[in-house]
PDB file of N, CA and C in Angstrom:
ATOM      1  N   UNK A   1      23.302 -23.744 107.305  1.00  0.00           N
ATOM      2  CA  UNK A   1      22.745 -24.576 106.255  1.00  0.00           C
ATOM      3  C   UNK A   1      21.248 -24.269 106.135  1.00  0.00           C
ATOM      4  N   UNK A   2      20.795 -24.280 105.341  1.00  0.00           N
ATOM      5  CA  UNK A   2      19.335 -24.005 104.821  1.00  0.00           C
ATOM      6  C   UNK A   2      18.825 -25.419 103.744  1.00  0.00           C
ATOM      7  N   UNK A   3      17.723 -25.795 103.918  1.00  0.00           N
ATOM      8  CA  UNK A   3      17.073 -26.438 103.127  1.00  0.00           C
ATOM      9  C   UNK A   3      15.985 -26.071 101.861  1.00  0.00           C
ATOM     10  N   UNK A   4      16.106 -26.314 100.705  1.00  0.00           N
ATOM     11  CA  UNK A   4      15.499 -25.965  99.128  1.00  0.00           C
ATOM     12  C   UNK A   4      15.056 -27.322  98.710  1.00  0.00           C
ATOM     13  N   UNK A   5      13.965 -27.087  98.159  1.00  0.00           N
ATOM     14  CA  UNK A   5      13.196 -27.776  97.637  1.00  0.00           C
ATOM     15  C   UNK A   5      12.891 -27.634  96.170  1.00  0.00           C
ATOM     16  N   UNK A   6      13.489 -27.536  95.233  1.00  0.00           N
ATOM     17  CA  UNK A   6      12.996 -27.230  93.631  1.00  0.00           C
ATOM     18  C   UNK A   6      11.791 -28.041  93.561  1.00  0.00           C
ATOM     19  N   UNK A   7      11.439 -27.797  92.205  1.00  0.00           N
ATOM     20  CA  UNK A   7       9.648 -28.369  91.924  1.00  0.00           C
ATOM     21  C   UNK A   7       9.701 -28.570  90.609  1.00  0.00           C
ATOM     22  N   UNK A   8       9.968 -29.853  90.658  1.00  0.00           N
ATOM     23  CA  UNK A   8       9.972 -30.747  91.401  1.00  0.00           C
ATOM     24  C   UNK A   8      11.545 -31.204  91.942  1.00  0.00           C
ATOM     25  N   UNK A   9      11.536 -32.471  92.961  1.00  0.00           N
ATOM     26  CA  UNK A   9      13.035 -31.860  93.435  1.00  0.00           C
ATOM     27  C   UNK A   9      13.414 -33.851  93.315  1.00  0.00           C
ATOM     28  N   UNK A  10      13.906 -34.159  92.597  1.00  0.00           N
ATOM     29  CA  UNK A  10      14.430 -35.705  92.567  1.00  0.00           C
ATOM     30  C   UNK A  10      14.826 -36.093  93.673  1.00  0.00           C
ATOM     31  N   UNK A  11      15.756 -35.063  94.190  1.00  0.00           N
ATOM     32  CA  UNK A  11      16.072 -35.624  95.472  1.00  0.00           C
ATOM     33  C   UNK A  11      15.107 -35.675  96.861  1.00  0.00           C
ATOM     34  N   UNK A  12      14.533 -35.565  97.151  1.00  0.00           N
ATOM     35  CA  UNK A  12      13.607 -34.677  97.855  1.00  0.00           C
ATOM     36  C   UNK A  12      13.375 -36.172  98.725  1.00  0.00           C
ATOM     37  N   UNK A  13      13.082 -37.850  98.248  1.00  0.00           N
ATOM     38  CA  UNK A  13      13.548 -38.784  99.462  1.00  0.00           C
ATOM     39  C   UNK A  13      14.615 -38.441  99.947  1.00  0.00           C
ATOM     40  N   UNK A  14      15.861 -38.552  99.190  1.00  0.00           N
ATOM     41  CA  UNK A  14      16.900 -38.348 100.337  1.00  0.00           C
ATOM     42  C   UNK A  14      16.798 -37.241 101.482  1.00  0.00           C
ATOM     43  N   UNK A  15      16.885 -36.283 100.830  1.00  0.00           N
ATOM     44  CA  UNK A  15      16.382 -34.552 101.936  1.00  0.00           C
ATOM     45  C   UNK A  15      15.569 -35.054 102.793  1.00  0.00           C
ATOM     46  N   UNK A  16      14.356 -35.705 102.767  1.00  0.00           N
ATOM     47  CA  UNK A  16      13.508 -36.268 103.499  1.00  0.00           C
ATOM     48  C   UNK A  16      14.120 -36.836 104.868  1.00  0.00           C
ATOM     49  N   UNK A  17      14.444 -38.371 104.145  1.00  0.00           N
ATOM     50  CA  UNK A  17      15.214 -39.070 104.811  1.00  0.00           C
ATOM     51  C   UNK A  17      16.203 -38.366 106.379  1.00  0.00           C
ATOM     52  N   UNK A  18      17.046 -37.857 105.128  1.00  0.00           N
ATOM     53  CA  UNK A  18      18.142 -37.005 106.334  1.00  0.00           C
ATOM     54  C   UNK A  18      17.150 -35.958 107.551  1.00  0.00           C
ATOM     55  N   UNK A  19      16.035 -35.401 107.066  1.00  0.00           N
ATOM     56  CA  UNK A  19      15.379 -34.630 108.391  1.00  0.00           C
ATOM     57  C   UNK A  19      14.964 -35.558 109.312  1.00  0.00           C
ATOM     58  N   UNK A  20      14.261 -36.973 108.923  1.00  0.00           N
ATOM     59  CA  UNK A  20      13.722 -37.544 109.709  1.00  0.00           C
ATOM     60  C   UNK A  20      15.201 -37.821 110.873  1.00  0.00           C
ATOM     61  N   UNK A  21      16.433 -37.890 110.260  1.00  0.00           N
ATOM     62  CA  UNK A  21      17.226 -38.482 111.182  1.00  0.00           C
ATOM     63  C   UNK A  21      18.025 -37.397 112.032  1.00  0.00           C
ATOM     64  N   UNK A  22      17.530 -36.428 111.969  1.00  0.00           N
ATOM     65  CA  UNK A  22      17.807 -35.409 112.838  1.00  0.00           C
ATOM     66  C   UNK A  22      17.135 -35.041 114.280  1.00  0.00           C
ATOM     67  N   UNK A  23      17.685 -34.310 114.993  1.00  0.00           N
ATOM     68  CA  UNK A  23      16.727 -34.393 116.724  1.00  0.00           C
ATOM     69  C   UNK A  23      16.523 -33.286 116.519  1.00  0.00           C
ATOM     70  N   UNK A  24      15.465 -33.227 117.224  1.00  0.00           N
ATOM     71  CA  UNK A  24      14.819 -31.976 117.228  1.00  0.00           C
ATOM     72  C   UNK A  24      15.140 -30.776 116.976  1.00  0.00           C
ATOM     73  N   UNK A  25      16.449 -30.624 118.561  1.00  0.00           N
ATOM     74  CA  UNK A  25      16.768 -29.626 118.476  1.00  0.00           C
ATOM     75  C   UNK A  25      17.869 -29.191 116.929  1.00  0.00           C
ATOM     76  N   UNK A  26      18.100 -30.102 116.414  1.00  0.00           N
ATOM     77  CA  UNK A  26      18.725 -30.441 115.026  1.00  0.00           C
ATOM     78  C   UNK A  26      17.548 -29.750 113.956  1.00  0.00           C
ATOM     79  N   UNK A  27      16.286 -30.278 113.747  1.00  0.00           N
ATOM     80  CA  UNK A  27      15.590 -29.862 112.655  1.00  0.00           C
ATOM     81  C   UNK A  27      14.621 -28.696 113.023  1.00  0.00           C
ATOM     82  N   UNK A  28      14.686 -28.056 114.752  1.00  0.00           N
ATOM     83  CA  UNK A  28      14.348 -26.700 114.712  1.00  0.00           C
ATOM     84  C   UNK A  28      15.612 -25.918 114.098  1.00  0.00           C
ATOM     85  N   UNK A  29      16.948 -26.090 114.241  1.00  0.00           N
ATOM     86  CA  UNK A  29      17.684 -24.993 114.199  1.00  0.00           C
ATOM     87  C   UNK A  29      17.726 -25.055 112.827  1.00  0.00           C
ATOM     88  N   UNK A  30      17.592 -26.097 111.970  1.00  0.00           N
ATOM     89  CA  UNK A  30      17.496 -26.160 110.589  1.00  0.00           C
ATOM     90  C   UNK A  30      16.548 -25.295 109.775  1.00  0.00           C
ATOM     91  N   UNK A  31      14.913 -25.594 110.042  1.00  0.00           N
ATOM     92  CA  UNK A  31      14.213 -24.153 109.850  1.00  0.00           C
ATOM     93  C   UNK A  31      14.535 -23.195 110.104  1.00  0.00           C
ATOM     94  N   UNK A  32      15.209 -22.848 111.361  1.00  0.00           N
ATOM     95  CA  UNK A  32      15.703 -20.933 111.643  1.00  0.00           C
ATOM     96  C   UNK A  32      16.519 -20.735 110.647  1.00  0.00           C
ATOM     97  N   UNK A  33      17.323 -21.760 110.340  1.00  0.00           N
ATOM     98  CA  UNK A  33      18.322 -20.809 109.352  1.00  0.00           C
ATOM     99  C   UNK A  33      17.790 -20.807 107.948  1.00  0.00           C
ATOM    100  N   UNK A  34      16.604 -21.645 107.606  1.00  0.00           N
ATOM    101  CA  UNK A  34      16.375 -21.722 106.466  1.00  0.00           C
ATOM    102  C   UNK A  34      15.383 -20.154 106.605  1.00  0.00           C
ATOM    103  N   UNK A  35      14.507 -20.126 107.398  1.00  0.00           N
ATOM    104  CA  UNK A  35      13.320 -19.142 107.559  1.00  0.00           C
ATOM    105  C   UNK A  35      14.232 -18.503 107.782  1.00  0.00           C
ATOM    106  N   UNK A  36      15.559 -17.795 108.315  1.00  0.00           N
ATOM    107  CA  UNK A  36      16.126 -16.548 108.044  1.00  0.00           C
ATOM    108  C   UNK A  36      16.270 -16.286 106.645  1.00  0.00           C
ATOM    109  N   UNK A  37      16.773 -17.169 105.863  1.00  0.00           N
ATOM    110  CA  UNK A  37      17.182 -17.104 104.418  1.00  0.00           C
ATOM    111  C   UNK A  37      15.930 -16.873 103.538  1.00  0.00           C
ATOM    112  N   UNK A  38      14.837 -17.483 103.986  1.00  0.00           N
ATOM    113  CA  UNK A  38      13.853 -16.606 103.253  1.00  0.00           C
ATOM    114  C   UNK A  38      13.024 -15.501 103.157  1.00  0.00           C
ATOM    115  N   UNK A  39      12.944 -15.072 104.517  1.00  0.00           N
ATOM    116  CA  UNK A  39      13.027 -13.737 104.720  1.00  0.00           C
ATOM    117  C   UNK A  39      13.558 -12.639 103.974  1.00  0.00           C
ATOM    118  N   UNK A  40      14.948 -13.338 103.849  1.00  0.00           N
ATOM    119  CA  UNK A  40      16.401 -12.309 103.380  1.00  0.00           C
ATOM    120  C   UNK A  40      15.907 -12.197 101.591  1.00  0.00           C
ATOM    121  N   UNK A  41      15.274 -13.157 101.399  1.00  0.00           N
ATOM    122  CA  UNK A  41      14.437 -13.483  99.941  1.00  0.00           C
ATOM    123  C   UNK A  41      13.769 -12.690  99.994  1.00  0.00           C
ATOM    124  N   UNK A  42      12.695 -12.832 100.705  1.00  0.00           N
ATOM    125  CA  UNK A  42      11.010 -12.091 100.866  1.00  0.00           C
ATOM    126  C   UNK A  42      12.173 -10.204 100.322  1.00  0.00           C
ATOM    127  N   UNK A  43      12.614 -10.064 101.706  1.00  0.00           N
ATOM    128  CA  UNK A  43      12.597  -8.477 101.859  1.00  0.00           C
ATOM    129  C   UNK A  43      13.853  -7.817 100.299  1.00  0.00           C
ATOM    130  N   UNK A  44      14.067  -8.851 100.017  1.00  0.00           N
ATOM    131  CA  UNK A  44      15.072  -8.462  98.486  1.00  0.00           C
ATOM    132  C   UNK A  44      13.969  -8.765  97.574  1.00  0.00           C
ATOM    133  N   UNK A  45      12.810  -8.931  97.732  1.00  0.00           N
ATOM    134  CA  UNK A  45      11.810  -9.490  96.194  1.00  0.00           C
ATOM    135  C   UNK A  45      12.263 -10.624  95.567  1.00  0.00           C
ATOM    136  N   UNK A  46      13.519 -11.669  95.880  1.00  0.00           N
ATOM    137  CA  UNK A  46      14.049 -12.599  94.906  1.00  0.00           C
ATOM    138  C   UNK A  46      12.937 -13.510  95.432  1.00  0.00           C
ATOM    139  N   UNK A  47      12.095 -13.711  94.372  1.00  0.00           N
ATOM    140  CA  UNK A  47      10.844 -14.984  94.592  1.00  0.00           C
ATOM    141  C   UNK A  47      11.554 -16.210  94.030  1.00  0.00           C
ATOM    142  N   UNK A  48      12.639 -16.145  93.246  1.00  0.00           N
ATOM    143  CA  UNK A  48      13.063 -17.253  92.828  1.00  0.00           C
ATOM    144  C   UNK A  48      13.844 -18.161  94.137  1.00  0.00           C
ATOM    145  N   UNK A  49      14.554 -17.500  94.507  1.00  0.00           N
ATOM    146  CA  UNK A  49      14.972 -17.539  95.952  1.00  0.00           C
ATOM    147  C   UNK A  49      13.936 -18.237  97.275  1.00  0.00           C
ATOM    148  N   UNK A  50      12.809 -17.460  97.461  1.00  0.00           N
ATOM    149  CA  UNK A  50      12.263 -17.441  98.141  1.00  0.00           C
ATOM    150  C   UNK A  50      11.205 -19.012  98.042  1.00  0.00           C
ATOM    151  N   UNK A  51      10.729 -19.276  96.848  1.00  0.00           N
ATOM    152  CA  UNK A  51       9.829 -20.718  97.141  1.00  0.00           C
ATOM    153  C   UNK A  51      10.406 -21.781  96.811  1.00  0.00           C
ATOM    154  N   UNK A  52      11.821 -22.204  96.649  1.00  0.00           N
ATOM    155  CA  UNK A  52      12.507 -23.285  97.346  1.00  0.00           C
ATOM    156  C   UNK A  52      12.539 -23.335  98.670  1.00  0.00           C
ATOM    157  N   UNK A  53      12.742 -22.007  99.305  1.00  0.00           N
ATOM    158  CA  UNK A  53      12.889 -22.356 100.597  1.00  0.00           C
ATOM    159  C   UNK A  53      12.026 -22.440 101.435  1.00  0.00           C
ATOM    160  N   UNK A  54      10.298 -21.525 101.158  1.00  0.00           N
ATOM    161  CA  UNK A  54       9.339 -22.066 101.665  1.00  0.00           C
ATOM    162  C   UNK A  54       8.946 -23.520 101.887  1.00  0.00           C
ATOM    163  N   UNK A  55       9.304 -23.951 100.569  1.00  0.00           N
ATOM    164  CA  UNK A  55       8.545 -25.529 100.145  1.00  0.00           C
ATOM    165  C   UNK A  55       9.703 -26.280 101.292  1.00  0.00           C
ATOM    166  N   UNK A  56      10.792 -26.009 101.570  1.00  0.00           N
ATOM    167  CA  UNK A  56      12.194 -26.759 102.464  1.00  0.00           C
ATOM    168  C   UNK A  56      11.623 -26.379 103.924  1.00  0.00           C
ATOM    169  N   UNK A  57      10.758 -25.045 104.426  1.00  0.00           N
ATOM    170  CA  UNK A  57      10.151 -24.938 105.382  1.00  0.00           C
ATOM    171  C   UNK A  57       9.243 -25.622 106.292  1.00  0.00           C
ATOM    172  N   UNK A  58       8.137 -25.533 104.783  1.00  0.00           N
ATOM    173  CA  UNK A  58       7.024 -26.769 105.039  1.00  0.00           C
ATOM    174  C   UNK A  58       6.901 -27.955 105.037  1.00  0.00           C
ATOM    175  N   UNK A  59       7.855 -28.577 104.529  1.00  0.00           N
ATOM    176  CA  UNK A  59       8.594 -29.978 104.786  1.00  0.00           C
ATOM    177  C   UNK A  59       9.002 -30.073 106.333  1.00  0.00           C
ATOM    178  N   UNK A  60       9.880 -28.982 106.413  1.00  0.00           N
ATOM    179  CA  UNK A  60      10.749 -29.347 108.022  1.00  0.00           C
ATOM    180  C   UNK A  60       8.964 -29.256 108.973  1.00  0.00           C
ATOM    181  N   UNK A  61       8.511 -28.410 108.983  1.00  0.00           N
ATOM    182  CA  UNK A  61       7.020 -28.636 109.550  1.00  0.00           C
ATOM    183  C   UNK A  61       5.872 -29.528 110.072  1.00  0.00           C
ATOM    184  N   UNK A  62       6.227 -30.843 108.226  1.00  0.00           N
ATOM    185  CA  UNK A  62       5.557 -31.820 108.195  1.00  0.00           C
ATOM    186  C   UNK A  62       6.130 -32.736 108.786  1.00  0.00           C
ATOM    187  N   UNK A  63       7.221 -32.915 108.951  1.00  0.00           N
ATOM    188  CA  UNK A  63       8.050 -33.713 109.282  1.00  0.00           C
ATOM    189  C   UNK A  63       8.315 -33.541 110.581  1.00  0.00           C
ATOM    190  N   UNK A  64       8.259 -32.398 111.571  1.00  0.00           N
ATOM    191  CA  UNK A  64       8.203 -32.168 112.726  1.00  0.00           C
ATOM    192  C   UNK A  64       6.711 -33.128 113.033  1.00  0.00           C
ATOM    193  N   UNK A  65       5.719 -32.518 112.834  1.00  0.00           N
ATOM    194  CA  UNK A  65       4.382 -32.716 113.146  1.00  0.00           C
ATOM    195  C   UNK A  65       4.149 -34.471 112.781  1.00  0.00           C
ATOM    196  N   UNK A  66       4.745 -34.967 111.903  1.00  0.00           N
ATOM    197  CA  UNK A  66       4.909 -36.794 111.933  1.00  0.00           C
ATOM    198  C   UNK A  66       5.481 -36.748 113.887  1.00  0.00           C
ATOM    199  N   UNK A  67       6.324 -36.086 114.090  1.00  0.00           N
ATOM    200  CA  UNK A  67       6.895 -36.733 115.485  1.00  0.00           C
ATOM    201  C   UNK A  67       6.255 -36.315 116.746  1.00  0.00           C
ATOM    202  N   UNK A  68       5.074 -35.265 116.373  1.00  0.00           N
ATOM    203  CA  UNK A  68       4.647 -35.151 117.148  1.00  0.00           C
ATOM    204  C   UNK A  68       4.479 -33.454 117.974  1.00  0.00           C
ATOM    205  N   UNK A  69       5.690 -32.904 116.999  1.00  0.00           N
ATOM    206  CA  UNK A  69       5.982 -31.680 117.562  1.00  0.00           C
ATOM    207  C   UNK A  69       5.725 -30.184 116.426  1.00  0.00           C
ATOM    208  N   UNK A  70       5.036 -29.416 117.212  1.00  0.00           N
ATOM    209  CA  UNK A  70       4.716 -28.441 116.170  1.00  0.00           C
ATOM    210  C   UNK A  70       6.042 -27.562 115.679  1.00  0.00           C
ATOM    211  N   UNK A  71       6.135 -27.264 114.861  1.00  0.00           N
ATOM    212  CA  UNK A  71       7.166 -25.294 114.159  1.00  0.00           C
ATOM    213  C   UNK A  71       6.178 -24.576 114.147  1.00  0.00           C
ATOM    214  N   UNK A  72       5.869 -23.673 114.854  1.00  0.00           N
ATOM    215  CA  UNK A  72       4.653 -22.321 114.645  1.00  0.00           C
ATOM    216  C   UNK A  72       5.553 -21.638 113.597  1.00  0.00           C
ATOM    217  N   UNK A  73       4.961 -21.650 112.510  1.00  0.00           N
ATOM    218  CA  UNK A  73       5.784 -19.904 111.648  1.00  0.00           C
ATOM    219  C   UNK A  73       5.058 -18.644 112.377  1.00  0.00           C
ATOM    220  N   UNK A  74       6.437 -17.807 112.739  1.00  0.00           N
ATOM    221  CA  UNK A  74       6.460 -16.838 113.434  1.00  0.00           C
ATOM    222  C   UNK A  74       7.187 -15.558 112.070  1.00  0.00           C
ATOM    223  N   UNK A  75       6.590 -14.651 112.235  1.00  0.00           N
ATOM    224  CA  UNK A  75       7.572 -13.368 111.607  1.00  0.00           C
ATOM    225  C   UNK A  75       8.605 -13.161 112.532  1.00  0.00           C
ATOM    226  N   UNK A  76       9.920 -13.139 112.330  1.00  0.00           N
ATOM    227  CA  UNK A  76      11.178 -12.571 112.386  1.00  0.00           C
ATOM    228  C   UNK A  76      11.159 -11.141 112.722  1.00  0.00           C
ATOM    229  N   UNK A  77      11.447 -10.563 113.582  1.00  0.00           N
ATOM    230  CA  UNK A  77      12.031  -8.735 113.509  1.00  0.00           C
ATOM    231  C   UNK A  77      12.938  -8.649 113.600  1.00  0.00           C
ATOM    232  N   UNK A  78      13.334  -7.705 112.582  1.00  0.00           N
ATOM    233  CA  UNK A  78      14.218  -7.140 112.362  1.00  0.00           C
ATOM    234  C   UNK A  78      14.741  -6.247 113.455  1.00  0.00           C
ATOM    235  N   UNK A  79      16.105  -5.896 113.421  1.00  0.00           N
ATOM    236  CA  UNK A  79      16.899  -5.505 114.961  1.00  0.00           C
ATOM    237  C   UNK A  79      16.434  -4.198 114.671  1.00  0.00           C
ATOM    238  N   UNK A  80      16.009  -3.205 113.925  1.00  0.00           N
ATOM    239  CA  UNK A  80      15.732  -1.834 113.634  1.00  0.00           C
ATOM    240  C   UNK A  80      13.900  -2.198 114.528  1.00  0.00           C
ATOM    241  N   UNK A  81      13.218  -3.356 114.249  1.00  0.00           N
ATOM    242  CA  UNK A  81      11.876  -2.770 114.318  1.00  0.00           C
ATOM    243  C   UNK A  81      11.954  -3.309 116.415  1.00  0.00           C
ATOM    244  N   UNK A  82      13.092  -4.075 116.694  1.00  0.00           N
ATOM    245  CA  UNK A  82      12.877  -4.261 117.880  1.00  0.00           C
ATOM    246  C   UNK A  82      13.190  -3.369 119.170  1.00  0.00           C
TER     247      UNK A  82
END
């Protein structure tokens, strides 16, 4: 599952809502899969793609950092560059 954010996004209390009620280890694994998926954006050029899921990133971020706990954005490597 990955999280998107349109702009503007109506729903975006509820989405909210539901991260706050997630554990940690719940709304880290939620960014990985979202930050894989935008990556997979980034390296295809689909920008349309790509800043829903930033903006769904930086949410999971803010919303970490309300509880106290950081998400460092890290670059991803790819299994070729490792």
């Amino acid at each position: 599952m990955t999280l998107i954010f349109s702009e503007p996004d109506p729903s975006r209390p509820e989405k909210e809502a539901f991260l706050r009620a997630l554990s940690e280890a719940e709304l880290l694994a939620l960014y990985n899969e979202t930050r894989k998926a935008a990556s997979a954006a980034r390296e295809a050029h689909d920008m349309e793609a790509l800043y829903p899921l930033a903006r769904g990133m930086k949410t999971i971020q803010r919303i970490a950092g309300e509880r106290g706990f950081v998400i460092k954005a890290k670059r991803l490597l790819k299994v070729s560059d490792a």
